[in-house]
C-alpha atoms as a PDB file:
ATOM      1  CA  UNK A   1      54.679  28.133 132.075  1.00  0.00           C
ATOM      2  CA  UNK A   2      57.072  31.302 131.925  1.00  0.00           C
ATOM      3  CA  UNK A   3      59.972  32.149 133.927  1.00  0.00           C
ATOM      4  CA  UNK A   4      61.268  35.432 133.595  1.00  0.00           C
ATOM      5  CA  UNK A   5      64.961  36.094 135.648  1.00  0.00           C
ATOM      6  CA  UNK A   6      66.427  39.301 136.186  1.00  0.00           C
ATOM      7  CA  UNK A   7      70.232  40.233 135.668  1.00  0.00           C
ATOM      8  CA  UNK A   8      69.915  42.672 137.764  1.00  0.00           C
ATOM      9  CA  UNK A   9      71.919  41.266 140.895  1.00  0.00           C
ATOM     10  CA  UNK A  10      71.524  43.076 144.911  1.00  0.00           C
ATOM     11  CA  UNK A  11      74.429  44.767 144.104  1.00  0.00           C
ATOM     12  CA  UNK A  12      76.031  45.658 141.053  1.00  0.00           C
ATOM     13  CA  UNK A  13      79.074  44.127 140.176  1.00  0.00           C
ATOM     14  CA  UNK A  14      80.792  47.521 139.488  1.00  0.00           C
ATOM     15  CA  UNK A  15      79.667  48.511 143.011  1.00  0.00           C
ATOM     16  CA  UNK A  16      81.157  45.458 144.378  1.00  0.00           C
ATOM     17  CA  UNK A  17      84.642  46.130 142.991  1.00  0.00           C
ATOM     18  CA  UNK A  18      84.416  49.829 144.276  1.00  0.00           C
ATOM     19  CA  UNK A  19      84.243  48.445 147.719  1.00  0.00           C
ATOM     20  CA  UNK A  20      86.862  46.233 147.267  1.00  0.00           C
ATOM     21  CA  UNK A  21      89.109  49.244 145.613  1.00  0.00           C
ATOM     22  CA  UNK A  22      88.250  51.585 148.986  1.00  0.00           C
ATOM     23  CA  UNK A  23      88.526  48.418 151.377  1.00  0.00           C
ATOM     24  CA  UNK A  24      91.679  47.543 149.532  1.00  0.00           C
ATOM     25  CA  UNK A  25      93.265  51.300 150.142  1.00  0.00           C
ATOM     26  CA  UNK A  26      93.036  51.039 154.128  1.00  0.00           C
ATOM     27  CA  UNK A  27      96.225  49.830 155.797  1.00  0.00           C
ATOM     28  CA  UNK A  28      96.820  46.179 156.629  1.00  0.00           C
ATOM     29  CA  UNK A  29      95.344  45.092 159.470  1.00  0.00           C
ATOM     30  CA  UNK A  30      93.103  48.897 159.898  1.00  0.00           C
ATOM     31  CA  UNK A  31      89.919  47.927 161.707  1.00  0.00           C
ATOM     32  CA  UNK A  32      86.907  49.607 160.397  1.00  0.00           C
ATOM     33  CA  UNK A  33      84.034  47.139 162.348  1.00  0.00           C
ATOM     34  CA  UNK A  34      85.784  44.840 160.589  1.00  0.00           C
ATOM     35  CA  UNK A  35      89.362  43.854 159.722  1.00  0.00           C
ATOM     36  CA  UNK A  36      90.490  45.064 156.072  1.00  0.00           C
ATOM     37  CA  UNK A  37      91.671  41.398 155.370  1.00  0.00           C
ATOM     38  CA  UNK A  38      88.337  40.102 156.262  1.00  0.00           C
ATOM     39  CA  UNK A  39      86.465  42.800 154.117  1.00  0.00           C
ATOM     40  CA  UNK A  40      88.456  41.806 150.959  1.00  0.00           C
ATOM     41  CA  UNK A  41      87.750  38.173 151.453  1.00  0.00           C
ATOM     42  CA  UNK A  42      84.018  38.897 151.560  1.00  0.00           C
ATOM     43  CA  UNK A  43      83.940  40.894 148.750  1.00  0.00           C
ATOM     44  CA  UNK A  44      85.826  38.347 147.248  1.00  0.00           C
ATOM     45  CA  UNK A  45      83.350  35.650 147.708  1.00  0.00           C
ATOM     46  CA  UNK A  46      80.436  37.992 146.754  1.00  0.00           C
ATOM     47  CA  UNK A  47      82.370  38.506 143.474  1.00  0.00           C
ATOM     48  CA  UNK A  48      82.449  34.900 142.841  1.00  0.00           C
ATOM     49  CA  UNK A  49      78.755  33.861 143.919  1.00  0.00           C
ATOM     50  CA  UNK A  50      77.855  36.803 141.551  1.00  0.00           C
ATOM     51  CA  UNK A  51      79.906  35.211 138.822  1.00  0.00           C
ATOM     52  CA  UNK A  52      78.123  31.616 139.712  1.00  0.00           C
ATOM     53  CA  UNK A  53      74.944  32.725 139.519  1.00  0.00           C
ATOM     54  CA  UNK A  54      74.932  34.448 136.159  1.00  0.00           C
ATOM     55  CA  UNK A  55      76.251  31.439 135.019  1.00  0.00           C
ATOM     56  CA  UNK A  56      74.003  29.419 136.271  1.00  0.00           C
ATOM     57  CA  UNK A  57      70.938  32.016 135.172  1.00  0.00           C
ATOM     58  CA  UNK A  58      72.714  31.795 131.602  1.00  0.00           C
ATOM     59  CA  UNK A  59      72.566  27.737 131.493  1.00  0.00           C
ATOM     60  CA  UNK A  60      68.949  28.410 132.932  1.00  0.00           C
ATOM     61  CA  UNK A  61      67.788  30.560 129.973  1.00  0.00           C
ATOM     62  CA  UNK A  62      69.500  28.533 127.974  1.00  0.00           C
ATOM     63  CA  UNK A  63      68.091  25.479 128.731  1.00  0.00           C
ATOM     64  CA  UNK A  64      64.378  26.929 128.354  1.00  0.00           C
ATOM     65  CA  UNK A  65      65.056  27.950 124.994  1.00  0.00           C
ATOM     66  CA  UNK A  66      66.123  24.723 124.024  1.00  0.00           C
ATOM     67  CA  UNK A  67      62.582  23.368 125.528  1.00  0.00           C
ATOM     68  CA  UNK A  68      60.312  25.611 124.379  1.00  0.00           C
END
């Protein structure tokens, strides 16, 4: 069988810290749909599920090239 994974994640990880750089610029507490604060935790936690899953593709591709 062959798996092939991408690296390539939704949004780039660059893109995701320009967001948080512009978000981060508004005022505290500046409402733009949603509140700054609540913008920088979501980018936050997109940041870090990004982070988990290349590590988890990593172990992934590294555990098929120990098997095959």
């Amino acid at each position: 069988m062959i798996v092939t994974m991408t690296s390539t994640p939704a949004i780039a990880q660059h893109e995701v810290a320009q967001i948080r750089q512009t978000v981060a610029m508004l005022q505290p507490g500046s409402m733009a749909s949603m509140r700054r604060e609540e913008v920088l935790r979501l980018v936050a936690e997109v940041q870090r599920l990004q982070n988990d899953l290349t590590h988890l593709t990593s172990g992934l591709r590294t555990l098929l090239a120990k098997t095959a």
